[in-house]
C-alpha atoms as a PDB file:
ATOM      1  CA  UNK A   1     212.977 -35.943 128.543  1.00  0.00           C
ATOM      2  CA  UNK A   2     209.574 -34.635 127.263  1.00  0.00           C
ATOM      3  CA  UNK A   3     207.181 -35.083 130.754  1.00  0.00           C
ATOM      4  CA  UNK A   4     209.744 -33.851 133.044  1.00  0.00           C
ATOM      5  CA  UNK A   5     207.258 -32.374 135.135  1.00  0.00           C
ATOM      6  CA  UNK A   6     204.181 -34.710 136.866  1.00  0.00           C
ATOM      7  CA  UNK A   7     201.583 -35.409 138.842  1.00  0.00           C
ATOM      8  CA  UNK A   8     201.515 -37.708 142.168  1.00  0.00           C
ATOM      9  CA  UNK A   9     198.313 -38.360 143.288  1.00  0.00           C
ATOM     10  CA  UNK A  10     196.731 -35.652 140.658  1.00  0.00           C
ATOM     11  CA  UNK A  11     198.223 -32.696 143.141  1.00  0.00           C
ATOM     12  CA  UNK A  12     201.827 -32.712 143.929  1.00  0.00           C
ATOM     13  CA  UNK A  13     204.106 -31.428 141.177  1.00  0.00           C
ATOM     14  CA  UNK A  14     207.423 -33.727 140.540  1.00  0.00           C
ATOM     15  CA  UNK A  15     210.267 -32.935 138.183  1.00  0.00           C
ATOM     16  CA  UNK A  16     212.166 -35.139 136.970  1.00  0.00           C
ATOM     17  CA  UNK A  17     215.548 -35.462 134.719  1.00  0.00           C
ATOM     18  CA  UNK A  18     217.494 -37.745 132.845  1.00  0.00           C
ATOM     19  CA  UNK A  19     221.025 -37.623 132.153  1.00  0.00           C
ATOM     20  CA  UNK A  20     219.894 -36.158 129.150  1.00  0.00           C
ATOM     21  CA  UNK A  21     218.673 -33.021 130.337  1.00  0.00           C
ATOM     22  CA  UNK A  22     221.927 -31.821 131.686  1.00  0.00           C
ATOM     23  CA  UNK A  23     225.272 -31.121 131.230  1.00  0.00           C
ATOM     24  CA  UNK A  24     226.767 -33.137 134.498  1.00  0.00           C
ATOM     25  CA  UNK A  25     227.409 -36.908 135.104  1.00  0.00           C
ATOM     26  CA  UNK A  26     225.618 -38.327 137.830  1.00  0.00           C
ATOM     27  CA  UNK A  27     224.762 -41.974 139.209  1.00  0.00           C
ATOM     28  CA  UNK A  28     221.742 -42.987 138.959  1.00  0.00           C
ATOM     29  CA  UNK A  29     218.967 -43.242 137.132  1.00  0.00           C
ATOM     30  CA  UNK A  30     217.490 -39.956 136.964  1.00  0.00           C
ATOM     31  CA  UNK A  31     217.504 -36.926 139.226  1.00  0.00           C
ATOM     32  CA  UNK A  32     214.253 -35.649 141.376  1.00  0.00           C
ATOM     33  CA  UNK A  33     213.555 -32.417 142.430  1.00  0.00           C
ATOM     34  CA  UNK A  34     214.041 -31.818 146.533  1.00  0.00           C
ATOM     35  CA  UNK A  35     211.511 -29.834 147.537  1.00  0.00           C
ATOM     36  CA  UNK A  36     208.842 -31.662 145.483  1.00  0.00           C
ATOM     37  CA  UNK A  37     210.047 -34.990 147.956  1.00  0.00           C
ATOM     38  CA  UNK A  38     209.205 -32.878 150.583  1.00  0.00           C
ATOM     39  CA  UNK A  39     205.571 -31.474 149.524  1.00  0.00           C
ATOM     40  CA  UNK A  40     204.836 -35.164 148.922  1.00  0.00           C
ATOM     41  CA  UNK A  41     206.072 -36.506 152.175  1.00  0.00           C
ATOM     42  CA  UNK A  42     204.550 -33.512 154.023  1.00  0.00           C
ATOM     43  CA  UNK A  43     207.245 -31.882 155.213  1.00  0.00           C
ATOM     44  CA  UNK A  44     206.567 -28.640 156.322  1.00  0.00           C
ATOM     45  CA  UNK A  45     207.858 -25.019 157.479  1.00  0.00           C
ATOM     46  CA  UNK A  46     211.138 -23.300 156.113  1.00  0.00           C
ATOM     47  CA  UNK A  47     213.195 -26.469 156.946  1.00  0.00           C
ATOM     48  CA  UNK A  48     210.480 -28.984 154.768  1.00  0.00           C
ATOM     49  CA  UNK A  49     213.661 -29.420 152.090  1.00  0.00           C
ATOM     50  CA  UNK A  50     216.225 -30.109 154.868  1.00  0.00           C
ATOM     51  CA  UNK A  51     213.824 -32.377 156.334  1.00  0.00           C
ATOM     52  CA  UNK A  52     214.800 -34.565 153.252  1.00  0.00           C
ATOM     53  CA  UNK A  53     218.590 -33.715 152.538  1.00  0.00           C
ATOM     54  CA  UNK A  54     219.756 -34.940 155.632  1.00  0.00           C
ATOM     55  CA  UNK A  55     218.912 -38.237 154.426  1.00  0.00           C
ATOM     56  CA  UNK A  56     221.055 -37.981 151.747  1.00  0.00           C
ATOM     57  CA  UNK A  57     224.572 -38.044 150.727  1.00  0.00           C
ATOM     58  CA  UNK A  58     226.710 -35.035 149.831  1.00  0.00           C
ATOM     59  CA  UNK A  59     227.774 -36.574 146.034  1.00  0.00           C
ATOM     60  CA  UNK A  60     223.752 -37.241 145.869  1.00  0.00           C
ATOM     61  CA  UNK A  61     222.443 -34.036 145.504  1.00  0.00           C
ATOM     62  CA  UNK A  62     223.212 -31.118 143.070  1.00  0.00           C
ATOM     63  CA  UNK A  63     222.392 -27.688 142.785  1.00  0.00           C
ATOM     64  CA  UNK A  64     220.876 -27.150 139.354  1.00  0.00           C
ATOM     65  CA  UNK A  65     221.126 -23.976 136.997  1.00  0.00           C
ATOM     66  CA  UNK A  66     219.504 -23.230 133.684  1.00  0.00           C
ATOM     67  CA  UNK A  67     222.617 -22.898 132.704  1.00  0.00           C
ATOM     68  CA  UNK A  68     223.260 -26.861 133.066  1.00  0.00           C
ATOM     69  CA  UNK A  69     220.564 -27.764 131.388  1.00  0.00           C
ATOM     70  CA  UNK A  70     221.015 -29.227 127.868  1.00  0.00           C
ATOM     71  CA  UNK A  71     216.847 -29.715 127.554  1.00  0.00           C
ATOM     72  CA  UNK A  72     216.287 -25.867 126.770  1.00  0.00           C
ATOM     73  CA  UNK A  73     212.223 -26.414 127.367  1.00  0.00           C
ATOM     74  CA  UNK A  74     213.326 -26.678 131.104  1.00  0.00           C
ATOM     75  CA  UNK A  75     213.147 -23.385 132.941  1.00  0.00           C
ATOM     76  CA  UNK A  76     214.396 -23.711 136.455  1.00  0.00           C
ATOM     77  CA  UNK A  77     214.634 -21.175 139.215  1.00  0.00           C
ATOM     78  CA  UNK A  78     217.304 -18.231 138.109  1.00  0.00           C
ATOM     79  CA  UNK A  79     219.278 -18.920 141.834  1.00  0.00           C
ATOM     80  CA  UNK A  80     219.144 -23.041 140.655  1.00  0.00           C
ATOM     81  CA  UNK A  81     217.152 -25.580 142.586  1.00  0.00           C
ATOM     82  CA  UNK A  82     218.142 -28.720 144.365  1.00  0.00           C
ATOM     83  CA  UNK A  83     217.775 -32.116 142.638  1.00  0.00           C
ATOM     84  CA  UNK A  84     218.868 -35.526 144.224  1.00  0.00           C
ATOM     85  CA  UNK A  85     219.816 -38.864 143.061  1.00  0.00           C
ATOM     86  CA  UNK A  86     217.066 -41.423 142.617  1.00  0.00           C
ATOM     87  CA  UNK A  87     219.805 -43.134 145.253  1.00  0.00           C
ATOM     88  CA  UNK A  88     219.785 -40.741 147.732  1.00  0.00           C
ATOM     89  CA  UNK A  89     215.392 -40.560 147.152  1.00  0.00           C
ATOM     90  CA  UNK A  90     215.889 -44.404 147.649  1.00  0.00           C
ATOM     91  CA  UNK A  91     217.444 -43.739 151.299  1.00  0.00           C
ATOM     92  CA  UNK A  92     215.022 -41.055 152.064  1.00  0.00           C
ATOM     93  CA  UNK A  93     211.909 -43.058 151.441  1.00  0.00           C
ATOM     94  CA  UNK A  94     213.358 -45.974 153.182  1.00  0.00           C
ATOM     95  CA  UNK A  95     214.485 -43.862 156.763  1.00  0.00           C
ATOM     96  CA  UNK A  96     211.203 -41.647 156.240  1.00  0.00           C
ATOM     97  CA  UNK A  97     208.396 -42.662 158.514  1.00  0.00           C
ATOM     98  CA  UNK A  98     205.750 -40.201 156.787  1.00  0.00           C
ATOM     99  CA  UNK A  99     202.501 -42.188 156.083  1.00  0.00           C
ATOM    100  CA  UNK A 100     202.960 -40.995 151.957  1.00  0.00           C
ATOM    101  CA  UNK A 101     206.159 -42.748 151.598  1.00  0.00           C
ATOM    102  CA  UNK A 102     204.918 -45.919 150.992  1.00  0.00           C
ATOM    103  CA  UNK A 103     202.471 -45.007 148.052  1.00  0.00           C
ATOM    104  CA  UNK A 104     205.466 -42.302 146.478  1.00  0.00           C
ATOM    105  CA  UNK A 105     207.675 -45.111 146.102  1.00  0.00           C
ATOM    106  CA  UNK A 106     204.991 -47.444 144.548  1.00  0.00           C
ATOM    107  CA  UNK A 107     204.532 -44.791 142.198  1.00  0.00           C
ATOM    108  CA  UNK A 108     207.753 -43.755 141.096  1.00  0.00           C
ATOM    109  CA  UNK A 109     209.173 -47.634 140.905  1.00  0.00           C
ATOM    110  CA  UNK A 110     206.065 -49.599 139.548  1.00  0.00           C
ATOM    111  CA  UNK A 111     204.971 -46.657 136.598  1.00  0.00           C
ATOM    112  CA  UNK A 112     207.614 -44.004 136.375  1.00  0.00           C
ATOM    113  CA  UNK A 113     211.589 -45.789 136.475  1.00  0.00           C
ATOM    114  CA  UNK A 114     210.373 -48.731 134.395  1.00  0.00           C
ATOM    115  CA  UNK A 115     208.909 -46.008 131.888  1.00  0.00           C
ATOM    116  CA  UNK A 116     212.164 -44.300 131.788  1.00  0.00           C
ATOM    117  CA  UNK A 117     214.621 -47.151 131.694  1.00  0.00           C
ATOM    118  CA  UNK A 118     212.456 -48.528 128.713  1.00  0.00           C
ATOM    119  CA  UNK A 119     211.127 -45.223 126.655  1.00  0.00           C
ATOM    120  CA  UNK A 120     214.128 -42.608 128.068  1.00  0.00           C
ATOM    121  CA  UNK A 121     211.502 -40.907 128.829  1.00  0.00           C
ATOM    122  CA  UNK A 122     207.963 -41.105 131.038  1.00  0.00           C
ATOM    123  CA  UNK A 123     205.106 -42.977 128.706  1.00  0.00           C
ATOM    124  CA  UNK A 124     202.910 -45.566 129.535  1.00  0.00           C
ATOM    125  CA  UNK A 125     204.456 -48.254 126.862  1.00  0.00           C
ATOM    126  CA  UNK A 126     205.645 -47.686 123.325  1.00  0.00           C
ATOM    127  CA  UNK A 127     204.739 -51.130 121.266  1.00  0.00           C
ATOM    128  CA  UNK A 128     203.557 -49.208 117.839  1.00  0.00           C
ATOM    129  CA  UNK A 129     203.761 -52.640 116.049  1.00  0.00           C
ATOM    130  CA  UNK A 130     201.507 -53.108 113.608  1.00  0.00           C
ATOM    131  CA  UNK A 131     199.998 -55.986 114.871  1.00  0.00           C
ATOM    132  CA  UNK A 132     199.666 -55.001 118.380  1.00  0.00           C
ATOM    133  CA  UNK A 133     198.097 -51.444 116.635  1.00  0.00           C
ATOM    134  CA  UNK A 134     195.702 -53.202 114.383  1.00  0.00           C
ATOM    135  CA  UNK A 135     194.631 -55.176 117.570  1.00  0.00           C
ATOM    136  CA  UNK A 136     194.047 -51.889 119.678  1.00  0.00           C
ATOM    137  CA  UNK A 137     190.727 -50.457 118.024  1.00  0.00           C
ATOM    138  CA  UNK A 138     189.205 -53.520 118.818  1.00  0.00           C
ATOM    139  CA  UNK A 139     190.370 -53.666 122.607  1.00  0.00           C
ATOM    140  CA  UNK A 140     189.961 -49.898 123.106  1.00  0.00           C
ATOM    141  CA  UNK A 141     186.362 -49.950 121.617  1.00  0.00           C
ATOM    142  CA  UNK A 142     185.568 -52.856 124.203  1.00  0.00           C
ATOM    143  CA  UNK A 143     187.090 -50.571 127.406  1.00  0.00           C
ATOM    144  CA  UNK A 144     185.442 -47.440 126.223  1.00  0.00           C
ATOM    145  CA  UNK A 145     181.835 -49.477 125.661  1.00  0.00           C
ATOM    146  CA  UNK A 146     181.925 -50.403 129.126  1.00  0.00           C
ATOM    147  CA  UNK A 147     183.468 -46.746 130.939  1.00  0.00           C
ATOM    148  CA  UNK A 148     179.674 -45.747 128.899  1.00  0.00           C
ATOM    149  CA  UNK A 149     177.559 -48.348 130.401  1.00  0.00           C
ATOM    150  CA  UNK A 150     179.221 -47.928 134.050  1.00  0.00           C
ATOM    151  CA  UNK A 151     179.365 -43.978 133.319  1.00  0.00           C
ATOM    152  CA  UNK A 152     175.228 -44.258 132.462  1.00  0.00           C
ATOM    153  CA  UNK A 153     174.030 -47.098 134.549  1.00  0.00           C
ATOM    154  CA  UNK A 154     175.804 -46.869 137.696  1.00  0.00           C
ATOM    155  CA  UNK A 155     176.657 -43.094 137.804  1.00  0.00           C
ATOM    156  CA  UNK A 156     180.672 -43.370 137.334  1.00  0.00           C
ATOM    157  CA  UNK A 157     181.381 -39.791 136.250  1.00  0.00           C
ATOM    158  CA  UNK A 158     182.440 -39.920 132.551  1.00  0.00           C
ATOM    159  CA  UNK A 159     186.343 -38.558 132.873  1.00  0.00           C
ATOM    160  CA  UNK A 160     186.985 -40.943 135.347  1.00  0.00           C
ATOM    161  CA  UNK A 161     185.237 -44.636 133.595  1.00  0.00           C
ATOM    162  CA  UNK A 162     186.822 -43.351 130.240  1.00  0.00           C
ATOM    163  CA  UNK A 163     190.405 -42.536 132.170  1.00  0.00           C
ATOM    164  CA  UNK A 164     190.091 -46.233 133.310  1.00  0.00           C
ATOM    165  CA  UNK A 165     189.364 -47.127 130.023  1.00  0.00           C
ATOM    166  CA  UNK A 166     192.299 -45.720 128.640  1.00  0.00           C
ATOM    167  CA  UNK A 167     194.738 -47.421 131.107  1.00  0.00           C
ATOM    168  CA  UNK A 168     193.181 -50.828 130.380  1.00  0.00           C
ATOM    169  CA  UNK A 169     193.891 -50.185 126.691  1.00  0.00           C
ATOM    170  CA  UNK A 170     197.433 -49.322 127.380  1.00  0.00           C
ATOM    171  CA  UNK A 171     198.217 -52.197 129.559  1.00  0.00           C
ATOM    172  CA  UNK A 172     197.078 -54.623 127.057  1.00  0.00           C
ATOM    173  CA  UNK A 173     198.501 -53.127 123.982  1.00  0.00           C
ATOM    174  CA  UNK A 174     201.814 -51.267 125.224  1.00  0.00           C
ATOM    175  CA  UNK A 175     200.412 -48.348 122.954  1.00  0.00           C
ATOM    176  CA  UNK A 176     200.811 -45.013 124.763  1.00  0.00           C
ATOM    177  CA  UNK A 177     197.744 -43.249 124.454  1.00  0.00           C
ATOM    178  CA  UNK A 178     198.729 -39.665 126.104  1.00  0.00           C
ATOM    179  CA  UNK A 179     197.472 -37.762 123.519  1.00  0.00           C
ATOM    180  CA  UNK A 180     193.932 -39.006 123.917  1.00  0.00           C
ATOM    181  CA  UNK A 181     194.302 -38.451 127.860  1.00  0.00           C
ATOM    182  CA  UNK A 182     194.373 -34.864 127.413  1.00  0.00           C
ATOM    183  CA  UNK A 183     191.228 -34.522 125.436  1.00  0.00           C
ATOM    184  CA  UNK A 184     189.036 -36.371 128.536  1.00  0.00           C
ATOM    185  CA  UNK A 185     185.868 -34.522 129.416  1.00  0.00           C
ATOM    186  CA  UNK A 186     186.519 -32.315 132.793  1.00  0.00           C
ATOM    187  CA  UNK A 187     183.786 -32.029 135.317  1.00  0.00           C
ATOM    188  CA  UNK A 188     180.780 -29.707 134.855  1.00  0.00           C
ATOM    189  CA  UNK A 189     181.954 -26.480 136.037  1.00  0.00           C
ATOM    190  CA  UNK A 190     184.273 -23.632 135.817  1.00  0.00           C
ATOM    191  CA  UNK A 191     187.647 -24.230 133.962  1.00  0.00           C
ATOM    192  CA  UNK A 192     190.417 -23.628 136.321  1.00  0.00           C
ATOM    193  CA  UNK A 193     194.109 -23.591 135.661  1.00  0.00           C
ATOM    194  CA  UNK A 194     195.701 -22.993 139.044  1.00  0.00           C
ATOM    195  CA  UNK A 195     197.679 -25.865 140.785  1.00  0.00           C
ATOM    196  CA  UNK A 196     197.831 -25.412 145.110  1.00  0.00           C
ATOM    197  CA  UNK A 197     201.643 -25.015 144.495  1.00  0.00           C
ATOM    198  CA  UNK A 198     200.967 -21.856 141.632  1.00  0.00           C
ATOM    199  CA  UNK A 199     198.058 -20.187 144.295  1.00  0.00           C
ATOM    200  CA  UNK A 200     201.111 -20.602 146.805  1.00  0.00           C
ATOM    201  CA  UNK A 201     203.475 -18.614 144.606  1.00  0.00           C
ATOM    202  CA  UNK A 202     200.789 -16.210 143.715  1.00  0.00           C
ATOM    203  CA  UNK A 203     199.547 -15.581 147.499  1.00  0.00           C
ATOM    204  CA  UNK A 204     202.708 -16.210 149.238  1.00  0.00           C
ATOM    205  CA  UNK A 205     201.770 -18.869 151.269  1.00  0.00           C
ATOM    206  CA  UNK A 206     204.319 -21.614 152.598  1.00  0.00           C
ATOM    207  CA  UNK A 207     202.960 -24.414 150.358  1.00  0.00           C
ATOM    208  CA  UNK A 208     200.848 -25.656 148.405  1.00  0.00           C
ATOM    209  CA  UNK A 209     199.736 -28.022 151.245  1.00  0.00           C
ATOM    210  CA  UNK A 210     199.201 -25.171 153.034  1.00  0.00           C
ATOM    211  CA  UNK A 211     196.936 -23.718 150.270  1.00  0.00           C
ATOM    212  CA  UNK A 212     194.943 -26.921 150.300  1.00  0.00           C
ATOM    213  CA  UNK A 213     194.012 -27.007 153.998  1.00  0.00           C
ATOM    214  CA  UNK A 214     192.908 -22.938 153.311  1.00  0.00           C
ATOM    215  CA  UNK A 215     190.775 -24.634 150.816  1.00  0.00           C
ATOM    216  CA  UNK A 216     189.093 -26.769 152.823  1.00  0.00           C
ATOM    217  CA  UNK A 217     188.485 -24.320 155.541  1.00  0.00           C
ATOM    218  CA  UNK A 218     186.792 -21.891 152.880  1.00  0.00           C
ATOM    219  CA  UNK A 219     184.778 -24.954 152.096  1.00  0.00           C
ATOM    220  CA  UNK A 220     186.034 -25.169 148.862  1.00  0.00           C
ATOM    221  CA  UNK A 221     187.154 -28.922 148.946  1.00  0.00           C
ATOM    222  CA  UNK A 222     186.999 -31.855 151.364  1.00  0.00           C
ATOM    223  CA  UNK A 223     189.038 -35.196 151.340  1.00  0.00           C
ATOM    224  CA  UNK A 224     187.786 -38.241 150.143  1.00  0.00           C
ATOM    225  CA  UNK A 225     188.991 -41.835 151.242  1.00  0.00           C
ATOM    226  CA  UNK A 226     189.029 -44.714 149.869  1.00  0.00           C
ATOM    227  CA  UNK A 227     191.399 -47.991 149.949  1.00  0.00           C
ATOM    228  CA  UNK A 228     193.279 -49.421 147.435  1.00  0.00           C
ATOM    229  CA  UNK A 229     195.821 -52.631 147.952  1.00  0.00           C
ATOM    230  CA  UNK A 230     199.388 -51.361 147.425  1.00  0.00           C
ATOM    231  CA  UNK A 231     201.173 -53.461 144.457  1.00  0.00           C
ATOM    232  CA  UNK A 232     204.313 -53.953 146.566  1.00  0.00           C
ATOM    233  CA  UNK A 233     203.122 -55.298 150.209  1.00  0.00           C
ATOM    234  CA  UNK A 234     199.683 -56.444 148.922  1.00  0.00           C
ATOM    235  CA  UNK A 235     198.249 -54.650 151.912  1.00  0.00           C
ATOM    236  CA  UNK A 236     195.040 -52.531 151.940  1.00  0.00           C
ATOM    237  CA  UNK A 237     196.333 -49.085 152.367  1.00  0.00           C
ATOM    238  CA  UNK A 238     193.671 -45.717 152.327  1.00  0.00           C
ATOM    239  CA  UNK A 239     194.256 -42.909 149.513  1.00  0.00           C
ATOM    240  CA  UNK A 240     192.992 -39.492 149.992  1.00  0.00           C
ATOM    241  CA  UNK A 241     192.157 -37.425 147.380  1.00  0.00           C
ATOM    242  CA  UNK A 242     190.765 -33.703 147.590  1.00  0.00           C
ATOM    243  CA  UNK A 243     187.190 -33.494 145.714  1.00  0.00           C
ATOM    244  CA  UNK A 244     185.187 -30.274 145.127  1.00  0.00           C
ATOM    245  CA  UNK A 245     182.315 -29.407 146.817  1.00  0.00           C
ATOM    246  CA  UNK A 246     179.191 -27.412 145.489  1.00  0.00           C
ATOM    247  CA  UNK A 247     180.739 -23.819 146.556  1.00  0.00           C
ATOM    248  CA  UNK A 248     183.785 -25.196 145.728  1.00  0.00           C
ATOM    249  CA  UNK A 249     182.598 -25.767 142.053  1.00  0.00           C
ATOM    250  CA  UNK A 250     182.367 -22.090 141.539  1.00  0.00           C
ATOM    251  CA  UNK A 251     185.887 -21.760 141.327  1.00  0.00           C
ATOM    252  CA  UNK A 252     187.709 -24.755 140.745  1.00  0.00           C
ATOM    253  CA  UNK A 253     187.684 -27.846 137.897  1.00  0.00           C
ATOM    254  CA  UNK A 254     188.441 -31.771 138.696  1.00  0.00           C
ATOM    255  CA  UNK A 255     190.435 -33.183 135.413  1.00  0.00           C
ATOM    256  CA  UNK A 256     190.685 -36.828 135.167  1.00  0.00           C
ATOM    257  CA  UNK A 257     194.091 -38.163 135.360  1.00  0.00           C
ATOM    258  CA  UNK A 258     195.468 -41.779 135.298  1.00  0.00           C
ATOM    259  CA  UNK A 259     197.962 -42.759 137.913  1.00  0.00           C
ATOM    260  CA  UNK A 260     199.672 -46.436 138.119  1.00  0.00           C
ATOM    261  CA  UNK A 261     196.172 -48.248 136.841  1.00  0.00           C
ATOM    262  CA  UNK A 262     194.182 -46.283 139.247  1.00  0.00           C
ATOM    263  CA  UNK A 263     192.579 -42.716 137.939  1.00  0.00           C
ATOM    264  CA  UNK A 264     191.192 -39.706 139.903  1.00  0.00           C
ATOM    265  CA  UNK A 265     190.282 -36.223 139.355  1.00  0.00           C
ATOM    266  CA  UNK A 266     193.007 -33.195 139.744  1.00  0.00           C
ATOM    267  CA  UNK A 267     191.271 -29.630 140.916  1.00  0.00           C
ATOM    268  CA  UNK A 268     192.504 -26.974 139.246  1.00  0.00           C
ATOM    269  CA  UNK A 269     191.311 -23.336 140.428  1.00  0.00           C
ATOM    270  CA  UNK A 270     190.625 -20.281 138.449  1.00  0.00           C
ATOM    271  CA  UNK A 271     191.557 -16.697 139.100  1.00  0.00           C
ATOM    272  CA  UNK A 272     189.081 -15.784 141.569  1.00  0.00           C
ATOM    273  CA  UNK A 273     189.976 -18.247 144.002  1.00  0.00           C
ATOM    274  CA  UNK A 274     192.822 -15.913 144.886  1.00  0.00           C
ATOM    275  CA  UNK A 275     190.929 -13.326 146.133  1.00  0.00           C
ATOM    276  CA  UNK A 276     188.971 -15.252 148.321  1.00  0.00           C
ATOM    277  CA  UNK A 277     192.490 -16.778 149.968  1.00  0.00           C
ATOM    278  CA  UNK A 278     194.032 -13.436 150.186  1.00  0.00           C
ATOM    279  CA  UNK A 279     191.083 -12.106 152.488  1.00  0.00           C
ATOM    280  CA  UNK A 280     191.190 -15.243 154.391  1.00  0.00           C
ATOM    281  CA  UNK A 281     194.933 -15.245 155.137  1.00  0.00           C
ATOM    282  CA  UNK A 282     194.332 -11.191 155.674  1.00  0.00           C
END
């Protein structure tokens, strides 16, 4: 699988593989990294992966090596890292009472499985008909006229009206426009390229959860709320996202991403973000 490795909620690394990846049998549909069900559920401490195995079932979970993987673009861990079954995520999610589990499960069953059980891999649709392609430039223009006028009349920042824009197009053509996601303006300030999780390796912190709430003490970030009705209850649940703030502009970078029809800003932080955590946590 090409994406093996994404974003939930435009911070929390997931990897994903197919049976294609590696050299084992499994049941299932695909196989999901532990400890990235645990930074997502927020888990926490030493134990945050056990927290989520003992959900699971001993032929459910596997110990993955480099040297199992068939997709050689992979690089694991040299000691291997734990992947489960989407089975054994299925029981996790369903005996976990953390507030996130709701939303990870909309997320992985609503845009990612149907993706993978239709393209073998994760892409939002793959109709390249003609007709349906033909029909695109005209649909796409329409999206992207409006993301300007909201973007200049109602002060919608640009990445985010034109990442909307983009997921309307897909939905009604089935075309996967990836490509064009990854040229989307980023905010106005300094390019970062650090995720919580890589300032976590880097600094030696427990997680990057952990990193994030350093953020926000330094006053780098803050959480912003807003509610969203979830596609499988129909309820009105809240979403928090992390959002820069003026200081926090001097080091980090919000990329638009889109997520399940709904689109957001990632922070990524440069370099010199580091030092500032390593005196903190001094």
């Amino acid at each position: 699988m090409d994406n093996q490795l994404m974003m939930f909620e435009g911070s929390h690394e997931v990897m994903i593989l197919l049976q294609s990846d590696v050299d084992f049998d499994f049941k299932g549909e695909f196989l999901i990294r532990a400890k990235d069900i645990a930074h997502v559920l927020e888990y926490q401490g030493s134990s945050a992966t056990q927290e989520v195995l003992k959900f699971t079932k001993e032929d459910q979970v596997f110990i993955v090596r480099n040297s199992n993987m068939v997709n050689r673009h992979i690089r694991l861990h040299n000691t291997g890292e734990t992947f489960v079954t989407n089975l054994a995520l299925n029981r996790i999610l369903g005996k976990s009472e953390k507030p996130k589990a709701e939303s990870f499960q909309d997320w992985l069953y609503e845009d990612i499985l149907p993706s993978v059980q239709k393209n073998g891999r994760y892409e939002v649709g793959s109709g390249h008909n003609s007709g349906r392609y033909r029909s695109w430039l005209k649909q796409a223009e329409d999206h992207i006229k409006f993301a300007k006028l909201l973007s200049t009349t109602a002060g919608v920042k640009p990445g985010i009206a034109l990442a909307a824009a983009i997921s309307e197009a897909e939905k009604e053509t089935g075309v996967s426009l990836d490509v064009y996601k990854k040229l989307l303006p980023a905010a106005d300030h300094e390019t970062g390229i650090l995720t919580p999780t890589l300032i976590a390796e880097k600094t030696g912190m427990k997680s990057g959860i952990a990193v994030n709430k350093l953020l926000e003490e330094l006053g780098l970030q803050y959480i912003e709320k807003t509610i969203r009705k979830s596609k499988s209850t129909g309820k009105d649940k809240e979403v928090k996202t992390w959002r820069l703030t003026e200081e926090g502009k001097k080091y980090g970078e919000e990329f638009p991403f889109v997520r399940n029809g709904h689109s957001g800003y990632q922070i990524k932080w440069s370099e010199d973000v580091l030092e500032l955590i390593q005196r903190k946590s001094a």
